[in-house]
PDB file of N, CA and C in Angstrom:
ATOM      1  N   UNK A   1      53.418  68.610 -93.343  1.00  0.00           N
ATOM      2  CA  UNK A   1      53.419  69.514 -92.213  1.00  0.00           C
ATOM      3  C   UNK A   1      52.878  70.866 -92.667  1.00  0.00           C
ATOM      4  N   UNK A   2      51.796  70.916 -91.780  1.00  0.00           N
ATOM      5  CA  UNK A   2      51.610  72.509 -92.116  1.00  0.00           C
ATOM      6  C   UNK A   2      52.018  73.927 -91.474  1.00  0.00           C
ATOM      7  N   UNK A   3      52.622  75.015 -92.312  1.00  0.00           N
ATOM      8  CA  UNK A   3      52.908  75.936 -91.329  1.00  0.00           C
ATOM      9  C   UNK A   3      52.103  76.942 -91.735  1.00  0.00           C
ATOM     10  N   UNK A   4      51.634  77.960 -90.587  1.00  0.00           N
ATOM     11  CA  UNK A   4      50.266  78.545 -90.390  1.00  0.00           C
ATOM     12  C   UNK A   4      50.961  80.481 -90.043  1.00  0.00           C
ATOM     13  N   UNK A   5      51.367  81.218 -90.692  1.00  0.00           N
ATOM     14  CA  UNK A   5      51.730  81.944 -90.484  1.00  0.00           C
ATOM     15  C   UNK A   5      50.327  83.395 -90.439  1.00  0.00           C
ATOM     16  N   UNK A   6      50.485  84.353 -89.140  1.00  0.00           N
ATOM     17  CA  UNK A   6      49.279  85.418 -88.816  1.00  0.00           C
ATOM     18  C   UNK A   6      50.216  86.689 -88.721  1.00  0.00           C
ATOM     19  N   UNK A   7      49.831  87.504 -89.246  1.00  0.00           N
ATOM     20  CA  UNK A   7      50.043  89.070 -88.467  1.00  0.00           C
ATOM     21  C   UNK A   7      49.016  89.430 -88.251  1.00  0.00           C
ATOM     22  N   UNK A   8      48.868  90.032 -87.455  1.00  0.00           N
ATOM     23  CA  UNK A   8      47.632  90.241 -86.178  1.00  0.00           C
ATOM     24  C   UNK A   8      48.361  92.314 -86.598  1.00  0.00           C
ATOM     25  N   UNK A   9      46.737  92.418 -86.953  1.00  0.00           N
ATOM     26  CA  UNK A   9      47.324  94.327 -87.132  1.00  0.00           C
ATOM     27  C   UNK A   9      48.123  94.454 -88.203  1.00  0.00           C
ATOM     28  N   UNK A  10      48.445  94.013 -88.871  1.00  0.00           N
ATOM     29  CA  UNK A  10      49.542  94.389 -90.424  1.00  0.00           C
ATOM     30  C   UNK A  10      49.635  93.439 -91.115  1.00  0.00           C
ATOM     31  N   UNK A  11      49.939  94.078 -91.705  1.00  0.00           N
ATOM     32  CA  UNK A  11      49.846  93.059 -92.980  1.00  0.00           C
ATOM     33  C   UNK A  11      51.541  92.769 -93.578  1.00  0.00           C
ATOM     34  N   UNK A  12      52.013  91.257 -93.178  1.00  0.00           N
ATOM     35  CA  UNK A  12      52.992  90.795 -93.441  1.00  0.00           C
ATOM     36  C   UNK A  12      53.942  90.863 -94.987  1.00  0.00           C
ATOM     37  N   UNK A  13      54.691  91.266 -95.544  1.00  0.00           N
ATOM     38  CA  UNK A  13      55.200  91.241 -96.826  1.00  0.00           C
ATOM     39  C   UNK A  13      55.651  89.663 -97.398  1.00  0.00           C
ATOM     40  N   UNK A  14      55.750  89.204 -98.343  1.00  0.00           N
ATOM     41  CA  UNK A  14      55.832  88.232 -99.045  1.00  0.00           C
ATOM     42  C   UNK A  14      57.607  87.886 -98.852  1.00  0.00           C
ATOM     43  N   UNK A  15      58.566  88.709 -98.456  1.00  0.00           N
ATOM     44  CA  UNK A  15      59.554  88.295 -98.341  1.00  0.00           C
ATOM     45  C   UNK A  15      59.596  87.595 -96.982  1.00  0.00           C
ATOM     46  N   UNK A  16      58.851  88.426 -95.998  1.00  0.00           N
ATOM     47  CA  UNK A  16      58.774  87.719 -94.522  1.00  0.00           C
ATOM     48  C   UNK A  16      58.849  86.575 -94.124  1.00  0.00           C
ATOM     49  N   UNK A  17      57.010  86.037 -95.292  1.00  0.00           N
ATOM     50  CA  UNK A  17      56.561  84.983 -95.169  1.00  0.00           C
ATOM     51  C   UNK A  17      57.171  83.496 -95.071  1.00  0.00           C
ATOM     52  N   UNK A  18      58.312  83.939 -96.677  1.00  0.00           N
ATOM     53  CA  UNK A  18      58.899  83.014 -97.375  1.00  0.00           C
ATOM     54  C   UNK A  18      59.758  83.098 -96.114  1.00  0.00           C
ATOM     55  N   UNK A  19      61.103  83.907 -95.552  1.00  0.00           N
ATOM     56  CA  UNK A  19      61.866  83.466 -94.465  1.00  0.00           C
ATOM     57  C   UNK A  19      61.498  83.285 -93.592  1.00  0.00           C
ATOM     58  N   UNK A  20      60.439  83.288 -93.223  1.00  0.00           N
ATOM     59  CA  UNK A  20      59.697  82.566 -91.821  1.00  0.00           C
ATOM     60  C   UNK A  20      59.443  80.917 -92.298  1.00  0.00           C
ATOM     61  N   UNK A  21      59.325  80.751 -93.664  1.00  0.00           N
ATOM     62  CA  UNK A  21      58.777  79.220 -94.024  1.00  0.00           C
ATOM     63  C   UNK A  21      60.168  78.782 -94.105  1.00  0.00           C
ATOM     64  N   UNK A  22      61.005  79.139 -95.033  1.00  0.00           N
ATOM     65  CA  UNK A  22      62.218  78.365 -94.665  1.00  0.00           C
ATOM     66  C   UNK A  22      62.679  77.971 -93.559  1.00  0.00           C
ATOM     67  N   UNK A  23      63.273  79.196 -92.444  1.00  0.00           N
ATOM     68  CA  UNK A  23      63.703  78.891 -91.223  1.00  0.00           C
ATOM     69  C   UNK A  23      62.445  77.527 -90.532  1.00  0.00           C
ATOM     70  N   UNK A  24      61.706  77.766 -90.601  1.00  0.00           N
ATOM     71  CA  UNK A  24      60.538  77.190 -89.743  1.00  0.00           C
ATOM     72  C   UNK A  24      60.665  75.524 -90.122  1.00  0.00           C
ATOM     73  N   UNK A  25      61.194  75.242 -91.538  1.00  0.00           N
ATOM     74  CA  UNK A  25      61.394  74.032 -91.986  1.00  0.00           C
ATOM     75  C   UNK A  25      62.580  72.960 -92.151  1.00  0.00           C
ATOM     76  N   UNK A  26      63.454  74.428 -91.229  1.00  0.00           N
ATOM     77  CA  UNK A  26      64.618  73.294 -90.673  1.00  0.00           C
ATOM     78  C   UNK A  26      64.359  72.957 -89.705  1.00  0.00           C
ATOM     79  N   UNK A  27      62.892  73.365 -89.104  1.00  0.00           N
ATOM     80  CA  UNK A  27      62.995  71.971 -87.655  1.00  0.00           C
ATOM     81  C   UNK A  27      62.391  71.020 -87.632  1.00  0.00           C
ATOM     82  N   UNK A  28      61.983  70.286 -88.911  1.00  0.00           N
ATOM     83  CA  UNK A  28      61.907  69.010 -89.441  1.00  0.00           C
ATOM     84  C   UNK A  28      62.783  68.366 -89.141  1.00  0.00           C
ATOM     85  N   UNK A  29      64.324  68.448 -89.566  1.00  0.00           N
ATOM     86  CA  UNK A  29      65.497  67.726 -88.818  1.00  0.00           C
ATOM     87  C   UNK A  29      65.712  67.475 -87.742  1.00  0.00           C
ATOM     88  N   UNK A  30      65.153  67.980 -87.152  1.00  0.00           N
ATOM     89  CA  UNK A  30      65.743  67.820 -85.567  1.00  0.00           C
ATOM     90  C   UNK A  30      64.054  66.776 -84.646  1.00  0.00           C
ATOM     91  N   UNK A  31      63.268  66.621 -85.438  1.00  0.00           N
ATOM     92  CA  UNK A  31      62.079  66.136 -85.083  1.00  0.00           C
ATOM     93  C   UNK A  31      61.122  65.452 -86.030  1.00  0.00           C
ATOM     94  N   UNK A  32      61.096  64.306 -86.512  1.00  0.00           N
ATOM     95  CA  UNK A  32      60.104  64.047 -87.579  1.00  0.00           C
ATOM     96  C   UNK A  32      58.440  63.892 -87.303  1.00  0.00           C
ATOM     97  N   UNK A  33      57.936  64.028 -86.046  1.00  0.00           N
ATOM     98  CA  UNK A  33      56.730  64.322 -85.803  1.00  0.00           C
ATOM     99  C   UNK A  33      56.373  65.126 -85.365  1.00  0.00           C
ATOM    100  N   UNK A  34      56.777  66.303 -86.159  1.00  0.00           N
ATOM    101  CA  UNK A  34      55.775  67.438 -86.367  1.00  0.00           C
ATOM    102  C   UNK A  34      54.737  67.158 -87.451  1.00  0.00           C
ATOM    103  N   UNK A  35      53.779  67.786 -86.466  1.00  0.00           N
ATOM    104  CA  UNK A  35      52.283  68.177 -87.389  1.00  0.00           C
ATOM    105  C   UNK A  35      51.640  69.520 -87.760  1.00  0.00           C
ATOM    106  N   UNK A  36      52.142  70.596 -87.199  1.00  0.00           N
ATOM    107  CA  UNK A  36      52.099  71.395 -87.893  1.00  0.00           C
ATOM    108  C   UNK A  36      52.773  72.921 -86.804  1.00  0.00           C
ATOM    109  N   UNK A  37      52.846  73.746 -87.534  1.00  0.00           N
ATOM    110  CA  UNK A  37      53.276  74.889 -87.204  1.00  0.00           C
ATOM    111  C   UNK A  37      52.601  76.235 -87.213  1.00  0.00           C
ATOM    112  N   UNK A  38      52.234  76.973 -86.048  1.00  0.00           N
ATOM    113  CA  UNK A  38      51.641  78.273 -86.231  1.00  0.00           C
ATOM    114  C   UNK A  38      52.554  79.477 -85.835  1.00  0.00           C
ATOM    115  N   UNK A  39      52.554  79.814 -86.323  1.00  0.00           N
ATOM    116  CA  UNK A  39      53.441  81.450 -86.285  1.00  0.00           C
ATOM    117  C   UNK A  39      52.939  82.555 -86.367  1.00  0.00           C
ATOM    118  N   UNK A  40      52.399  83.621 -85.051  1.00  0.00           N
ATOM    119  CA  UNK A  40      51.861  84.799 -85.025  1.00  0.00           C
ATOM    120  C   UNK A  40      53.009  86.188 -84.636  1.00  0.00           C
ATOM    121  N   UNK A  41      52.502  87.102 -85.613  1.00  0.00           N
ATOM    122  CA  UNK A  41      53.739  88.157 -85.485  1.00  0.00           C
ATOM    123  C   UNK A  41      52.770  89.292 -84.776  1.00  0.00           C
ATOM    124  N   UNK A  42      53.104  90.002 -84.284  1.00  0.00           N
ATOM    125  CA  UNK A  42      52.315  91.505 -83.672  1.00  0.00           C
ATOM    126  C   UNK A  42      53.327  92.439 -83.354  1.00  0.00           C
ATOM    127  N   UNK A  43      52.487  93.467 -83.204  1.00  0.00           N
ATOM    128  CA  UNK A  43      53.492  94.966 -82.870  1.00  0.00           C
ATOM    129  C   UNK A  43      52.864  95.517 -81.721  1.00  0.00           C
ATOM    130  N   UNK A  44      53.886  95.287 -80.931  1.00  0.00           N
ATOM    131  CA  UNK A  44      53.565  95.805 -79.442  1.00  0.00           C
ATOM    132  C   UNK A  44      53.482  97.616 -79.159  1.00  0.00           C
ATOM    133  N   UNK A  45      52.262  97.862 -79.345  1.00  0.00           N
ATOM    134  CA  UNK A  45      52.073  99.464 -79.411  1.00  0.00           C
ATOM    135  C   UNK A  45      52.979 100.460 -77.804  1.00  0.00           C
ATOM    136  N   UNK A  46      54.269  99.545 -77.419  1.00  0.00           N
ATOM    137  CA  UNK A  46      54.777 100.530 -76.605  1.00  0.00           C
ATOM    138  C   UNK A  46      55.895 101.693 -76.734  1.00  0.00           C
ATOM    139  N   UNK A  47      56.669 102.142 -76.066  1.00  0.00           N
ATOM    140  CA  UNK A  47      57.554 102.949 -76.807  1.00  0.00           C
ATOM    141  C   UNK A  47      59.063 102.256 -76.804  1.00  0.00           C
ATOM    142  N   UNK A  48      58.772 101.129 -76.492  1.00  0.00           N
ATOM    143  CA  UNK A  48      59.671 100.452 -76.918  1.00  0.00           C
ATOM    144  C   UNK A  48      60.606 100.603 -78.069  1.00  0.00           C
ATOM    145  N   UNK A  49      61.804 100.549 -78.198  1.00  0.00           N
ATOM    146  CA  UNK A  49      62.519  99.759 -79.621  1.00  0.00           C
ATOM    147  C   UNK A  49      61.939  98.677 -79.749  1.00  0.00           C
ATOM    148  N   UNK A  50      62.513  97.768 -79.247  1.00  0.00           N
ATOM    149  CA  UNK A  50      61.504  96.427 -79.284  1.00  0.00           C
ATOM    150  C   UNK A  50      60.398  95.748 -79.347  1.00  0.00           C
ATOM    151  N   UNK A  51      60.023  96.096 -80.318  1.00  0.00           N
ATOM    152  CA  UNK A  51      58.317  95.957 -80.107  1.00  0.00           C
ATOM    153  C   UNK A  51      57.445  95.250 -80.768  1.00  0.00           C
ATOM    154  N   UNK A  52      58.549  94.387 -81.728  1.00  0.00           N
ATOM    155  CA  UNK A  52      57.945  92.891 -82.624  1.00  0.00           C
ATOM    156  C   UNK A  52      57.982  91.999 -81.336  1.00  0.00           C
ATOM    157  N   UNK A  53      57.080  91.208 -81.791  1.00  0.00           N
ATOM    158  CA  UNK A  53      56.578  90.092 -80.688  1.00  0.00           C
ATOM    159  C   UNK A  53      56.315  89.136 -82.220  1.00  0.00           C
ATOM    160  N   UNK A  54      57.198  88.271 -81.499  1.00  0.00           N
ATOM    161  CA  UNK A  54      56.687  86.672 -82.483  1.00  0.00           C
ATOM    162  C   UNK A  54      56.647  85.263 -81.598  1.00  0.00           C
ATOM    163  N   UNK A  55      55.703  84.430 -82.102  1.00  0.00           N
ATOM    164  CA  UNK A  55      55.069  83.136 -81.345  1.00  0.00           C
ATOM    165  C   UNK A  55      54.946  81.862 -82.285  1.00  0.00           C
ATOM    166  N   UNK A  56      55.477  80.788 -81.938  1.00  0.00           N
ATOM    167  CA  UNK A  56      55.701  80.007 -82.453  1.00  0.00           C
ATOM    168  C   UNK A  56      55.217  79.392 -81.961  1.00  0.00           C
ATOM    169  N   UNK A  57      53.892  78.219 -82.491  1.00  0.00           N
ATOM    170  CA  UNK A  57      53.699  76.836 -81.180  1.00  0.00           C
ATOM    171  C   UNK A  57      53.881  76.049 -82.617  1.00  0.00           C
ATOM    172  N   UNK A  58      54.372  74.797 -81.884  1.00  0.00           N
ATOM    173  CA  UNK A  58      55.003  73.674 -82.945  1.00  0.00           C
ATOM    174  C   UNK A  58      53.793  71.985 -82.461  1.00  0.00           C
ATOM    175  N   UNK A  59      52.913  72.034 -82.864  1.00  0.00           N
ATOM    176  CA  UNK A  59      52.661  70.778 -82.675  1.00  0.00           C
ATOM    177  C   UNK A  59      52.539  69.249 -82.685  1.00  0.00           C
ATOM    178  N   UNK A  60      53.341  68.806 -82.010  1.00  0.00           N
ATOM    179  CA  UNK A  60      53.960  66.868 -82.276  1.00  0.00           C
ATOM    180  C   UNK A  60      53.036  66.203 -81.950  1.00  0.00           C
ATOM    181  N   UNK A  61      53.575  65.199 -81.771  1.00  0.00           N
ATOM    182  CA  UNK A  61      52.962  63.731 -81.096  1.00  0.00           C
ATOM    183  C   UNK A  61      53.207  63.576 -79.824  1.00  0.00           C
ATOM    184  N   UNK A  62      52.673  63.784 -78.886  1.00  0.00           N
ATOM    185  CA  UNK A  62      52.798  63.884 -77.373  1.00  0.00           C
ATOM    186  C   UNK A  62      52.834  65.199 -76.560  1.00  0.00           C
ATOM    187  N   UNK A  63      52.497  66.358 -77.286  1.00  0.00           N
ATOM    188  CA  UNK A  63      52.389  67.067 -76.965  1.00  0.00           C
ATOM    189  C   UNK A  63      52.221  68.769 -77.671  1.00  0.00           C
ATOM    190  N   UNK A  64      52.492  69.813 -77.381  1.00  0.00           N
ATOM    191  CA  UNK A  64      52.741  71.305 -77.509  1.00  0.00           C
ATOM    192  C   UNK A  64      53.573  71.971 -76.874  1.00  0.00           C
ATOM    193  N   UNK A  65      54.703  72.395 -78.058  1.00  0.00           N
ATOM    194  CA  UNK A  65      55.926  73.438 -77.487  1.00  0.00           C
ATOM    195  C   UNK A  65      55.406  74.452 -78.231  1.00  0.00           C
ATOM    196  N   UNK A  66      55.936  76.074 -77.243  1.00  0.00           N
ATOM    197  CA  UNK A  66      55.257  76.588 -77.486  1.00  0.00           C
ATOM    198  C   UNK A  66      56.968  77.977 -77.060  1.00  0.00           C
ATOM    199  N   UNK A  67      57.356  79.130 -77.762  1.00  0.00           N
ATOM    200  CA  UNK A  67      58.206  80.173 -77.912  1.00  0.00           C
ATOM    201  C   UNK A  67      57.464  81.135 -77.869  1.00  0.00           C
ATOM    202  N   UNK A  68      57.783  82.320 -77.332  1.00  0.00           N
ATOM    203  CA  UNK A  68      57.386  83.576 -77.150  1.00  0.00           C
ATOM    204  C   UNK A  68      58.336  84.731 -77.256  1.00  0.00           C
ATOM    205  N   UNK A  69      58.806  85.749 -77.776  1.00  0.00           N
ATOM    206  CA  UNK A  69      60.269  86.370 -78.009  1.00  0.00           C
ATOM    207  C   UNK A  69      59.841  87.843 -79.004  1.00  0.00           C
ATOM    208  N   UNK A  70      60.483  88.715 -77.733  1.00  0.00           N
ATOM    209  CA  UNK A  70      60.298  90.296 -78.460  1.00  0.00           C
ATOM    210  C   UNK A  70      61.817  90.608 -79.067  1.00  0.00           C
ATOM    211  N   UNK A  71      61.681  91.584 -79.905  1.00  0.00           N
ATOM    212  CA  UNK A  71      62.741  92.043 -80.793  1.00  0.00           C
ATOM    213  C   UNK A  71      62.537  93.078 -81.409  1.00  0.00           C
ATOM    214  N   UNK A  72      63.459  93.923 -81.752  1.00  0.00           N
ATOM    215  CA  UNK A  72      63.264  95.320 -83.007  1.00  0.00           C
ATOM    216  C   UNK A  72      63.128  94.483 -83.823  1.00  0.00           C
ATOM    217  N   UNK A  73      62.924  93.465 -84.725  1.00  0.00           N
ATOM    218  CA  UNK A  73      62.420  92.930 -86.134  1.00  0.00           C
ATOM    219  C   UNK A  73      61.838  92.046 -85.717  1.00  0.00           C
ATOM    220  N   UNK A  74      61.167  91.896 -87.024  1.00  0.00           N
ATOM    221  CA  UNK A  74      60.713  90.567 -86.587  1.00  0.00           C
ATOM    222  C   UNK A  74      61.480  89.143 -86.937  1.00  0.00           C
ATOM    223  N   UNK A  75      62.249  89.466 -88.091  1.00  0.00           N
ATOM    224  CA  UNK A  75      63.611  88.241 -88.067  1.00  0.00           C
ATOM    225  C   UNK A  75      64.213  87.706 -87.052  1.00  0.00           C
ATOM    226  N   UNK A  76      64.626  88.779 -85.871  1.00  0.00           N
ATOM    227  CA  UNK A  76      65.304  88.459 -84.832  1.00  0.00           C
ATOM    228  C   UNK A  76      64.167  87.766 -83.848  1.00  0.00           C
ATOM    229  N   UNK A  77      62.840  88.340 -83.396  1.00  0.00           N
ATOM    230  CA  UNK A  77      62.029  87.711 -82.875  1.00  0.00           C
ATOM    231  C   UNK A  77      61.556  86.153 -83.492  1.00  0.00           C
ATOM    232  N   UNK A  78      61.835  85.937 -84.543  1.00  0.00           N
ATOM    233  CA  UNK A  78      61.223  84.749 -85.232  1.00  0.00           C
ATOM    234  C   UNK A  78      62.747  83.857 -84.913  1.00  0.00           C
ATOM    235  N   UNK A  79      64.018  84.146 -85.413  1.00  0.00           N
ATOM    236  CA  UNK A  79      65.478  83.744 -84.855  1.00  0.00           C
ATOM    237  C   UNK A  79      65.270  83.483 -83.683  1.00  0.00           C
ATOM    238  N   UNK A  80      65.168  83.577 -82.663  1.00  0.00           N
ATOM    239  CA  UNK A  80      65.016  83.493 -81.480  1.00  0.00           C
ATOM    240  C   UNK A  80      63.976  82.575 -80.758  1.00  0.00           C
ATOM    241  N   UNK A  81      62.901  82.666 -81.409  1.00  0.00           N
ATOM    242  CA  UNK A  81      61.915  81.533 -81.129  1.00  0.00           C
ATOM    243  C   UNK A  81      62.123  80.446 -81.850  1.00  0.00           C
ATOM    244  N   UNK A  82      62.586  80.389 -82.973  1.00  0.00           N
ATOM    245  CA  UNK A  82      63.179  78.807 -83.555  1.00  0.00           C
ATOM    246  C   UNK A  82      64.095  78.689 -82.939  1.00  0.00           C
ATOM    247  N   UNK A  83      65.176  79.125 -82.167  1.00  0.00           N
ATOM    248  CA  UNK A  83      66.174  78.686 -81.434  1.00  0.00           C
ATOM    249  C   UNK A  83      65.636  77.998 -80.067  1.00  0.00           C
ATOM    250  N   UNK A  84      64.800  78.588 -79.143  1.00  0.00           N
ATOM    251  CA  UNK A  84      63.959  78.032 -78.391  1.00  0.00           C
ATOM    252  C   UNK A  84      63.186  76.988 -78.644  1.00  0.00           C
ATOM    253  N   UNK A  85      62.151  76.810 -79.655  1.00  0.00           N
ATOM    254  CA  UNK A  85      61.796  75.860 -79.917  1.00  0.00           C
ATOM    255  C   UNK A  85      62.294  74.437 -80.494  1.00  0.00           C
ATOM    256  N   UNK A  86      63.981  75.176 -81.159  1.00  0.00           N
ATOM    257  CA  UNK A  86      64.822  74.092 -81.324  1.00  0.00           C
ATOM    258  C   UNK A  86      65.838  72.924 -80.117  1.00  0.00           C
ATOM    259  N   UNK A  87      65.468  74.121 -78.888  1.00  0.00           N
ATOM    260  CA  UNK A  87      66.181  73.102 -77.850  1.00  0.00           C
ATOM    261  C   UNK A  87      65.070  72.227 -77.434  1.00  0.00           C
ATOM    262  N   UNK A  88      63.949  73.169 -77.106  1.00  0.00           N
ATOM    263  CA  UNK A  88      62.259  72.256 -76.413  1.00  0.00           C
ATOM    264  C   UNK A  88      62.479  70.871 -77.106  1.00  0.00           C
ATOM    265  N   UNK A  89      62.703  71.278 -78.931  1.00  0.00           N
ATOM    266  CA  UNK A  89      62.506  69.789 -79.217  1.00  0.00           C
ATOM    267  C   UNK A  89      63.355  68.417 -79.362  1.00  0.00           C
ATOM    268  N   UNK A  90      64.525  68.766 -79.276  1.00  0.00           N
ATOM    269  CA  UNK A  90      66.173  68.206 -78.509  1.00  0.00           C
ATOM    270  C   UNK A  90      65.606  67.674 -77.125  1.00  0.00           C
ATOM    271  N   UNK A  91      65.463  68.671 -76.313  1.00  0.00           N
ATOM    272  CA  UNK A  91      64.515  68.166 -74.884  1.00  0.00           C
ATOM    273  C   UNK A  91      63.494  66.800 -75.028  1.00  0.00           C
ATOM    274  N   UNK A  92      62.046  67.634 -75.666  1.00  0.00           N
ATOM    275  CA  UNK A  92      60.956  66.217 -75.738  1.00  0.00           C
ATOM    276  C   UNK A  92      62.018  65.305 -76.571  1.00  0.00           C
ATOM    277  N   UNK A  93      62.911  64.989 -77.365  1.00  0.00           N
ATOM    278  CA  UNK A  93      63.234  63.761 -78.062  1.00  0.00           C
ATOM    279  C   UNK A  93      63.954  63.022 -77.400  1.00  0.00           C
ATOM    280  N   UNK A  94      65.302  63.388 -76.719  1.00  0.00           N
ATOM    281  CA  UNK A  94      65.603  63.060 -75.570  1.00  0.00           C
ATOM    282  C   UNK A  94      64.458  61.986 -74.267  1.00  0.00           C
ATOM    283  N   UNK A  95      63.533  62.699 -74.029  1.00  0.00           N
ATOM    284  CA  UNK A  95      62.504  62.269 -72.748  1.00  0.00           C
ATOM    285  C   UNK A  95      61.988  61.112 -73.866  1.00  0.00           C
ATOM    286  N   UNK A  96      61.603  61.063 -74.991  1.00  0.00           N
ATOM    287  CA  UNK A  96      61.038  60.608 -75.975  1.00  0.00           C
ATOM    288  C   UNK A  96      61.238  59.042 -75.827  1.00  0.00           C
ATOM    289  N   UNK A  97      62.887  59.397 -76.108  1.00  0.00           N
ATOM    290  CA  UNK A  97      64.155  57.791 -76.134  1.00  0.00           C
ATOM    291  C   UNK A  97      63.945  57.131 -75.054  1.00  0.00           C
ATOM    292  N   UNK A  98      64.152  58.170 -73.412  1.00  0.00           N
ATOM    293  CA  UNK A  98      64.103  57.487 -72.389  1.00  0.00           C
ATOM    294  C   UNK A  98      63.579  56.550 -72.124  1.00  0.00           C
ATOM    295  N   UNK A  99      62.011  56.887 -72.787  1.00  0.00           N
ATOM    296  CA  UNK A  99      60.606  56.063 -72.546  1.00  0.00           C
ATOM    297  C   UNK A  99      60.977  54.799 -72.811  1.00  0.00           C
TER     298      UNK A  99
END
């Protein structure tokens, strides 16, 4: 599985990276056909607190789930979209069985 991590405008630190790859690789468990993972971080130039934006699309076999989620960090924005993307894929596996 590949995971595909971007900061768009900055340049990401090496501690980031690594906890974005861990978290990102516990959702192997919950789904064994994943094919790969992209993860884009940005900074929303408003006057926001909140102004990390992180995106997760996860791509399987039958389809594309796809998280979107602002936050003052980007931990919490990246937390938040693996939590989302962790129900989507509970969801498709579920519809999966039905079949």
């Amino acid at each position: 599985m590949d995971v595909n991590i971007n900061s768009i405008h900055f340049t990401a630190d090496k501690k980031l990276k690594q906890l974005i790859q861990t978290k990102v690789k516990k959702l192997t468990t919950f789904h064994d056909g994943l094919l790969s993972i992209d993860v884009n971080l940005k900074v929303d130039k408003s006057d926001k607190k909140e102004n990390k934006i992180a995106e997760v699309k996860l791509f399987i076999r039958g389809g594309d789930l796809f998280a979107k989620k602002q936050a003052k960090t980007f931990e919490e924005a990246v937390d938040e979209c693996l939590d989302a993307t962790r129900r989507q894929l509970l969801k498709h596996k579920e519809k999966e069985r039905k079949v």
